[in-house]
C-alpha atoms as a PDB file:
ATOM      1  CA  UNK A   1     -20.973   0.755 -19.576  1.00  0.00           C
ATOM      2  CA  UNK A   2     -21.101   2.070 -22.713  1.00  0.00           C
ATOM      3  CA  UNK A   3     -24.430   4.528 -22.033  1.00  0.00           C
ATOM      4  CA  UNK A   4     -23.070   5.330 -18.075  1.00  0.00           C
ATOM      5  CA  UNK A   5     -20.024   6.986 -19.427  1.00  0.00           C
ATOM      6  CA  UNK A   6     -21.011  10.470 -20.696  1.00  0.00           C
ATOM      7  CA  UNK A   7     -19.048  11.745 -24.212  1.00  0.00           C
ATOM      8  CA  UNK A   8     -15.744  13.103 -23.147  1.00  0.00           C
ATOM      9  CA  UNK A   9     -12.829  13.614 -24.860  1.00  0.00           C
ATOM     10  CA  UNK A  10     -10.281  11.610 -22.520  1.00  0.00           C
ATOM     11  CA  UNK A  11      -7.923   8.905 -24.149  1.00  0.00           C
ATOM     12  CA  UNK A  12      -7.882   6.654 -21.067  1.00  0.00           C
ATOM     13  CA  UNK A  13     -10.737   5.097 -19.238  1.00  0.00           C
ATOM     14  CA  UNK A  14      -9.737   3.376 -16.288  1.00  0.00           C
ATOM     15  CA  UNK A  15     -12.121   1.159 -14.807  1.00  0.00           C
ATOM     16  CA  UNK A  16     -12.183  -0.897 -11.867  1.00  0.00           C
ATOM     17  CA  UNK A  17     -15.128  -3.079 -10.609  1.00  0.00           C
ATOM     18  CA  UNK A  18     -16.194  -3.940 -14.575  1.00  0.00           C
ATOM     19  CA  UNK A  19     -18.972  -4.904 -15.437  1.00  0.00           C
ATOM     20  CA  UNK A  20     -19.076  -8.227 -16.777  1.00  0.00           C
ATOM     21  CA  UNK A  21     -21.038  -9.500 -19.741  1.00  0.00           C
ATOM     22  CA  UNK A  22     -20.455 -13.142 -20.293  1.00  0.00           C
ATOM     23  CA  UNK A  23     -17.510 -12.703 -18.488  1.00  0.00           C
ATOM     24  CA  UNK A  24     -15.720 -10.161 -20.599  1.00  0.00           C
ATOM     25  CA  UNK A  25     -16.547  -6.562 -20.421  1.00  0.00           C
ATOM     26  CA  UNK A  26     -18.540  -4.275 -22.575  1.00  0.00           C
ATOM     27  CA  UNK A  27     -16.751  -3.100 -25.621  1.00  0.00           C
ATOM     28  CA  UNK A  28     -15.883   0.882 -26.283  1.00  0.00           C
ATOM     29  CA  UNK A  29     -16.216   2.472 -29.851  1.00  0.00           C
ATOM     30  CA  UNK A  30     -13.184   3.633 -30.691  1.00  0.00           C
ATOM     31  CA  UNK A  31     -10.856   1.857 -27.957  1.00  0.00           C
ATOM     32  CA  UNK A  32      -8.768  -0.790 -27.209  1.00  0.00           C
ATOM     33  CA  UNK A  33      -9.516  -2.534 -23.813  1.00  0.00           C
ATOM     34  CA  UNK A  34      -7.051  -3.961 -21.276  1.00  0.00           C
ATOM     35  CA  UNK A  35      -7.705  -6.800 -18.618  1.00  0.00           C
ATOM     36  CA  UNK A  36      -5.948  -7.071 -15.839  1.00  0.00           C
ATOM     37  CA  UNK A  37      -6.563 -10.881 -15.775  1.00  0.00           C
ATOM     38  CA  UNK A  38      -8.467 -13.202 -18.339  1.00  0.00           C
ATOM     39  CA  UNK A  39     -10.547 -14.423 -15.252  1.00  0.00           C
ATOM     40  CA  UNK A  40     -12.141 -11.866 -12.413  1.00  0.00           C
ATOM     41  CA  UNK A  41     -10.683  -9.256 -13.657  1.00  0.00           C
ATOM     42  CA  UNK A  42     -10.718  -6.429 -11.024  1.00  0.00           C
ATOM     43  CA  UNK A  43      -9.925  -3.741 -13.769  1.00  0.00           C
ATOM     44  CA  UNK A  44      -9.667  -2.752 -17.194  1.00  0.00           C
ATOM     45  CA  UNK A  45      -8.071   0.260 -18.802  1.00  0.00           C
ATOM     46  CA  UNK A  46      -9.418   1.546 -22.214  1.00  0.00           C
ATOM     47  CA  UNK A  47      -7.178   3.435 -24.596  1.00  0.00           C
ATOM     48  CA  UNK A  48      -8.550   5.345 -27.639  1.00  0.00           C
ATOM     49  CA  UNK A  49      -7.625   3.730 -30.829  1.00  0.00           C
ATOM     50  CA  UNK A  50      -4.402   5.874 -32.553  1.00  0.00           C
ATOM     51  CA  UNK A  51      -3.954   8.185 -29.068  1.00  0.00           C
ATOM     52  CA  UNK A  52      -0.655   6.812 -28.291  1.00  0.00           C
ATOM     53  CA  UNK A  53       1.706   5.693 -30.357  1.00  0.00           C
ATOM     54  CA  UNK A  54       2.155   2.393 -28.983  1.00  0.00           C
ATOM     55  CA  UNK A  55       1.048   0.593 -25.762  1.00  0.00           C
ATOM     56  CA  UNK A  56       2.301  -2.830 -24.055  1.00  0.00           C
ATOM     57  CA  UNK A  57       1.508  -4.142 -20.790  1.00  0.00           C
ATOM     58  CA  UNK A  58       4.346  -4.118 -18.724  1.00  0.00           C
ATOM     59  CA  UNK A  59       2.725  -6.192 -15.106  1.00  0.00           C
ATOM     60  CA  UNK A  60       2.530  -9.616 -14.673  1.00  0.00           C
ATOM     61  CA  UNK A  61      -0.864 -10.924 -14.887  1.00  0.00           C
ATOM     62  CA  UNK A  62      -2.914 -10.064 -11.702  1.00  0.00           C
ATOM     63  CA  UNK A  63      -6.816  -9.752 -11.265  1.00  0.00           C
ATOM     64  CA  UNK A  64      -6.359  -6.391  -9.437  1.00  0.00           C
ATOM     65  CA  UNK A  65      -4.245  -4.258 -11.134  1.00  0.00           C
ATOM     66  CA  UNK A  66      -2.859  -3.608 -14.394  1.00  0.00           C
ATOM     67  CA  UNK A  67       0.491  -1.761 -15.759  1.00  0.00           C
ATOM     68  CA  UNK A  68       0.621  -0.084 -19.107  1.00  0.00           C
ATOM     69  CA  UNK A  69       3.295   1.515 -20.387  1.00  0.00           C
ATOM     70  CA  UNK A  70       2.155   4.536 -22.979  1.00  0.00           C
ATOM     71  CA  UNK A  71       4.515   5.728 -25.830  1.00  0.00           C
ATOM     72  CA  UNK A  72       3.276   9.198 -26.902  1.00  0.00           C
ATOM     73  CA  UNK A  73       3.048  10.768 -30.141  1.00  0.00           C
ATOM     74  CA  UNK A  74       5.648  13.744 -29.758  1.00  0.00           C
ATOM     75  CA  UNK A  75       6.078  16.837 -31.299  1.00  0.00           C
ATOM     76  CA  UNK A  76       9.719  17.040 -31.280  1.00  0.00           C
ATOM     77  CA  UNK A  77       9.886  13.174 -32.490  1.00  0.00           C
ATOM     78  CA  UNK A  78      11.227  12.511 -29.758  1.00  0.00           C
ATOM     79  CA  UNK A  79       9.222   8.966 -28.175  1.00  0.00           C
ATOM     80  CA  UNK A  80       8.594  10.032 -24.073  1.00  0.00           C
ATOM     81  CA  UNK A  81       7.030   7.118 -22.178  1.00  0.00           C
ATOM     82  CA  UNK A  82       4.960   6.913 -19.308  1.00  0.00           C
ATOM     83  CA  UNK A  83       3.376   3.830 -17.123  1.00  0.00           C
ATOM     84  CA  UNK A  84       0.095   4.451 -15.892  1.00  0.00           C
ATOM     85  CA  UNK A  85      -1.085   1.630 -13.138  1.00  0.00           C
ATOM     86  CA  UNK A  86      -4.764   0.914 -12.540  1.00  0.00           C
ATOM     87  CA  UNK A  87      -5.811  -0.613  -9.574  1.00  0.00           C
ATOM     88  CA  UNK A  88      -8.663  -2.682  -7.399  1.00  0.00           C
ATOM     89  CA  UNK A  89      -8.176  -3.376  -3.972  1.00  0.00           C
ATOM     90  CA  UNK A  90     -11.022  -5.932  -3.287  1.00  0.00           C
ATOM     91  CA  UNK A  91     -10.121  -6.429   0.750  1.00  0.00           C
ATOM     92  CA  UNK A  92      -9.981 -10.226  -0.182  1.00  0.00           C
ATOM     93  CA  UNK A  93     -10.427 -12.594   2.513  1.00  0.00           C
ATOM     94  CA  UNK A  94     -10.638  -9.465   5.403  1.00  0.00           C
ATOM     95  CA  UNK A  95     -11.970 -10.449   8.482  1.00  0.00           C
ATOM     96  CA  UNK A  96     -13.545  -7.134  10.143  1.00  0.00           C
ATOM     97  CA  UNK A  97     -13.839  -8.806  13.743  1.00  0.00           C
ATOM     98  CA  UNK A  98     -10.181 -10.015  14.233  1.00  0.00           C
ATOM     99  CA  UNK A  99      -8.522  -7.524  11.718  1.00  0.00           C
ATOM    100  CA  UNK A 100      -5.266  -9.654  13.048  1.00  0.00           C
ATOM    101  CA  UNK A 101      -4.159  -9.984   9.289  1.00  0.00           C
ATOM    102  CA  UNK A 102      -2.924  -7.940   6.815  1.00  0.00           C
ATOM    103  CA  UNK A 103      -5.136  -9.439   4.277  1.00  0.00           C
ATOM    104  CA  UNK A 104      -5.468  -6.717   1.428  1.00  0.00           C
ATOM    105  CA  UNK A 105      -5.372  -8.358  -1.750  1.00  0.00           C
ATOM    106  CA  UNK A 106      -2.735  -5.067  -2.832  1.00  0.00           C
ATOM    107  CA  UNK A 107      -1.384  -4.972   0.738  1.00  0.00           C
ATOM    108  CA  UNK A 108       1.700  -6.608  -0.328  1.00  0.00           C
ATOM    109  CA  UNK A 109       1.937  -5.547  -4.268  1.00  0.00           C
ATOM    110  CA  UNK A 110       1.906  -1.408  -3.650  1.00  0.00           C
ATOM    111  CA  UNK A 111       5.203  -1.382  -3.279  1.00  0.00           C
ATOM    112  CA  UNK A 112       5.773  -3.206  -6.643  1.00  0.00           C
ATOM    113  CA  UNK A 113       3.450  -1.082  -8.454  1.00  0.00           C
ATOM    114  CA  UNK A 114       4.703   2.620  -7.585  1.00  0.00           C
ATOM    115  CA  UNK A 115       8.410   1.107  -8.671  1.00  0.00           C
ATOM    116  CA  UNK A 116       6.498  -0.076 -12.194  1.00  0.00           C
ATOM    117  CA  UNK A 117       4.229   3.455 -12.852  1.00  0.00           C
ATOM    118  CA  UNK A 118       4.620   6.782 -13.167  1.00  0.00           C
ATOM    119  CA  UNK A 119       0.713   7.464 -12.238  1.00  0.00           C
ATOM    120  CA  UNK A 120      -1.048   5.267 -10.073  1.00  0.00           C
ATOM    121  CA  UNK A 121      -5.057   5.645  -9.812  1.00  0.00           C
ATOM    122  CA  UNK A 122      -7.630   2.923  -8.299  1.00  0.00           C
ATOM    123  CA  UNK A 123     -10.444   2.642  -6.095  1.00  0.00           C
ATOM    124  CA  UNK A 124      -8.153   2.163  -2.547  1.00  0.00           C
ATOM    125  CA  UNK A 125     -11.104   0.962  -0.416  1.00  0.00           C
ATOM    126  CA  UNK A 126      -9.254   2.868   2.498  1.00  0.00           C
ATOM    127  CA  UNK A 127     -10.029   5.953   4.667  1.00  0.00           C
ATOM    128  CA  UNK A 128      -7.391   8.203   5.558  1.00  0.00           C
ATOM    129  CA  UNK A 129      -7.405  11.550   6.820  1.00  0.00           C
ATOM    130  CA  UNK A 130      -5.048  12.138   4.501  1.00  0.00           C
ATOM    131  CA  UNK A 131      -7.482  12.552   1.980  1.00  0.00           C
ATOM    132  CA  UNK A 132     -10.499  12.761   3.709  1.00  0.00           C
ATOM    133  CA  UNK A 133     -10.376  14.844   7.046  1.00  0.00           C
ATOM    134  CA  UNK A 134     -12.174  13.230   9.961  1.00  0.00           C
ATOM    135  CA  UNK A 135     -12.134   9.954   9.385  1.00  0.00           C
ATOM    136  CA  UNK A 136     -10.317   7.378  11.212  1.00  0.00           C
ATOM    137  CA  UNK A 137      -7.712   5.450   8.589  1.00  0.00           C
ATOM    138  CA  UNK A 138      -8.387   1.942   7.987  1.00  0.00           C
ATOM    139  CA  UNK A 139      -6.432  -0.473   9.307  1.00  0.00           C
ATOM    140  CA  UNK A 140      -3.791  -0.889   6.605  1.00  0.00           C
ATOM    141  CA  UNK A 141      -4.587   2.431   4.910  1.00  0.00           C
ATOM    142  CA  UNK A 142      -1.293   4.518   6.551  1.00  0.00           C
ATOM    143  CA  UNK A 143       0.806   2.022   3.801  1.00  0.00           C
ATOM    144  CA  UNK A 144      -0.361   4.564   1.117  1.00  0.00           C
ATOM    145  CA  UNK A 145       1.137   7.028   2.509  1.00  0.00           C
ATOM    146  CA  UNK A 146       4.459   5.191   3.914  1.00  0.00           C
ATOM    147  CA  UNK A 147       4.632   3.940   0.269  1.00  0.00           C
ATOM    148  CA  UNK A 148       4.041   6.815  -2.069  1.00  0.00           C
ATOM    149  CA  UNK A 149       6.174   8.988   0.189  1.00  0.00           C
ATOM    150  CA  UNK A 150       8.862   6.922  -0.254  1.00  0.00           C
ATOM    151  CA  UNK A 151       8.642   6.518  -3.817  1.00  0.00           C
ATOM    152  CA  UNK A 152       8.632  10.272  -4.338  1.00  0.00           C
ATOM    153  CA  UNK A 153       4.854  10.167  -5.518  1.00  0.00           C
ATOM    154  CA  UNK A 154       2.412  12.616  -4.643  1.00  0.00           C
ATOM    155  CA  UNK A 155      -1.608  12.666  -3.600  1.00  0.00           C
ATOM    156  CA  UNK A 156      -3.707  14.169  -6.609  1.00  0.00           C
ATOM    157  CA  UNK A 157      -6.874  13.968  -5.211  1.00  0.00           C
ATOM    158  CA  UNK A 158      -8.122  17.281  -3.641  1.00  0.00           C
ATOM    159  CA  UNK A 159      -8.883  16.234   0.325  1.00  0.00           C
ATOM    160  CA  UNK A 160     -12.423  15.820   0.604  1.00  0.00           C
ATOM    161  CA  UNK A 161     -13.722  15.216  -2.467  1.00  0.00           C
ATOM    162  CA  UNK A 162     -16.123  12.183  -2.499  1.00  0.00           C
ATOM    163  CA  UNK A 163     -15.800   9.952  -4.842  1.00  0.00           C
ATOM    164  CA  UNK A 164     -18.332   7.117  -3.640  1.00  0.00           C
ATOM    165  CA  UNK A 165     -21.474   7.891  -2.567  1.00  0.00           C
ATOM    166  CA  UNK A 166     -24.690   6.005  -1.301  1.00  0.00           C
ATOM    167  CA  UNK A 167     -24.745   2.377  -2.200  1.00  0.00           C
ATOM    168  CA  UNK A 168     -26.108  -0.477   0.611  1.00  0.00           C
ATOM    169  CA  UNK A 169     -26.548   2.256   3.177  1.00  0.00           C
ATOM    170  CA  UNK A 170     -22.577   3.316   2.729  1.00  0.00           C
ATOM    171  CA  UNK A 171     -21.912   6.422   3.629  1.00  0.00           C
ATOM    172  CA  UNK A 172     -20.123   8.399   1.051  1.00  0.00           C
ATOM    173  CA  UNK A 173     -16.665   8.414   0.730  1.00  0.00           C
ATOM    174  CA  UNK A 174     -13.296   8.849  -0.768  1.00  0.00           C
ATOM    175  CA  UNK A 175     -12.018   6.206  -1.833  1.00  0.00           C
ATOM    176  CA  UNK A 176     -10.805   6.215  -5.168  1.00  0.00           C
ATOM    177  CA  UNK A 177      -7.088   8.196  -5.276  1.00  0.00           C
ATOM    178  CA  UNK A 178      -4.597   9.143  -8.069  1.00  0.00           C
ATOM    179  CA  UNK A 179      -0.854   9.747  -6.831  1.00  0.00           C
ATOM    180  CA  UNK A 180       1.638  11.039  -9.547  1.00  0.00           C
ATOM    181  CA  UNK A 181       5.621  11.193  -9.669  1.00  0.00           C
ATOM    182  CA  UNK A 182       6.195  14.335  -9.592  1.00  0.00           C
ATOM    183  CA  UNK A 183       9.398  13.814 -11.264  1.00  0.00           C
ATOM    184  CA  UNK A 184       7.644  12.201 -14.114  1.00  0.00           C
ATOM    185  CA  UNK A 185       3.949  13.909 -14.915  1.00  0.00           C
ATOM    186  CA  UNK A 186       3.421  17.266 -15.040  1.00  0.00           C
ATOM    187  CA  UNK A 187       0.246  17.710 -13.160  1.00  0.00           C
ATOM    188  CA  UNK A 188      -1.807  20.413 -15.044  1.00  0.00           C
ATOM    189  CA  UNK A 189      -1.402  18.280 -18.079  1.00  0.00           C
ATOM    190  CA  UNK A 190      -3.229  15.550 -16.668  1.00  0.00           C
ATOM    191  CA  UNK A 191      -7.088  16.140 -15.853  1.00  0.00           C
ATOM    192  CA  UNK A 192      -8.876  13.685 -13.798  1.00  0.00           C
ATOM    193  CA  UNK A 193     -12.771  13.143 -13.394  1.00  0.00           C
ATOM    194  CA  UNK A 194     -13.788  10.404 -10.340  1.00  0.00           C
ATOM    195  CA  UNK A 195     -16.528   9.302 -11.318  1.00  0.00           C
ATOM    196  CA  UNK A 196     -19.938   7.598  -9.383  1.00  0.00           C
ATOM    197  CA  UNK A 197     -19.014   4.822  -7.210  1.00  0.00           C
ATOM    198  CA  UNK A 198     -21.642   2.465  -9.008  1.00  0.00           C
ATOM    199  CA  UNK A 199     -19.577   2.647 -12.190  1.00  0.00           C
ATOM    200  CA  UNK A 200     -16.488   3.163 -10.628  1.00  0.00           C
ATOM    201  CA  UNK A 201     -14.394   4.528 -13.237  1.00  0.00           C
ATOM    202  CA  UNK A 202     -11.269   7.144 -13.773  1.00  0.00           C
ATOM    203  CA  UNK A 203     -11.018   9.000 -17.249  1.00  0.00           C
ATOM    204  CA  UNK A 204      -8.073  10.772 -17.855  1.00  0.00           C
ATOM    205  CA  UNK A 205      -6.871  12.458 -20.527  1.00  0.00           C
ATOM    206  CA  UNK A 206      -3.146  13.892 -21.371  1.00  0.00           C
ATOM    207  CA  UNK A 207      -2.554  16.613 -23.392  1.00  0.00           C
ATOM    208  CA  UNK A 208       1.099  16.018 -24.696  1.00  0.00           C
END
């Protein structure tokens, strides 16, 4: 992992689908790396060593997704939080021929995590028209948008912008989204690169 990601300047890596060495993932010059669970891990969040001025994980252990609540270094000394939420949904235990089961491993934990974060970015694994015109939505994929509605959150990703591409005869997709509260992040302070589905990774960086 450390020679696929290119040099950038972003303070966050967020990465879902690790790579595994031994059963720990590859370690980052200058950051500190999150697991979302000590075992199958569906994702783990880098943060550059002295970008924030303190960080704590605020979820409950769970192999797909991880809550981190950032305290940032601030001007005005004043200490503004945010919680950013990376996620995996790994369609555990889907059955394509009956579909008679919601059986999403985040099906029933989105609502959970856009109470928790502020930011929520992941690879989905669902079509949407939403953000990607002219496909049909996957079978549980209209609770995105039921959810983040609700929760006052907002769609990031610019419609049609692939952010898989050809792996096992796939056909590329989008599939990897960032929604935001609007009330919370300002949006052109946040800059967001999807990156190749075979590393399957989001970098952000915030300029405070």
């Amino acid at each position: 992992m450390q020679a696929a990601i290119p040099d950038t300047d972003a303070n966050i890596l967020l990465v879902q689908e690790p790579p595994l060495l031994d059963g720990t993932p590859p370690t980052l010059d200058d950051f500190y790396c999150f697991l979302s669970h000590k075992e199958a891990c569906g994702t783990v969040t880098d943060m550059r060593k002295n970008a924030f001025k303190s960080t704590s994980v605020i979820s409950d252990p769970h192999t797909d997704f991880l809550v981190l609540s950032l305290t940032l270094h601030s001007k005005d000394r004043k200490s503004p939080t945010i919680n950013i939420a990376n996620c995996y949904n790994r369609l555990q235990n889907c059955n394509w021929r009956t579909r008679d089961q919601p059986t999403h491993s985040l099906n029933a934990l989105f609502h959970e995590i856009f109470v928790l974060a502020d930011l929520v970015t992941g690879d989905m694994n669902q079509h949407h028209p939403r953000w990607e015109t002219g496909r049909q939505p996957s079978q549980w994929a209209q609770n995105l948008p039921d959810i983040y509605n609700v929760a006052n959150f907002h769609l990031a990703n610019t419609p049609n912008t692939l952010t898989s591409y050809t792996i096992n005869n796939n056909r590329p997709a989008v599939l990897d989204l960032t929604f935001f509260n609007q009330d919370q992040i300002i949006v052109s302070n946040w800059h967001t690169h999807l990156e190749q589905k075979a590393l399957d990774h989001t970098a952000i960086s915030y300029q405070a």
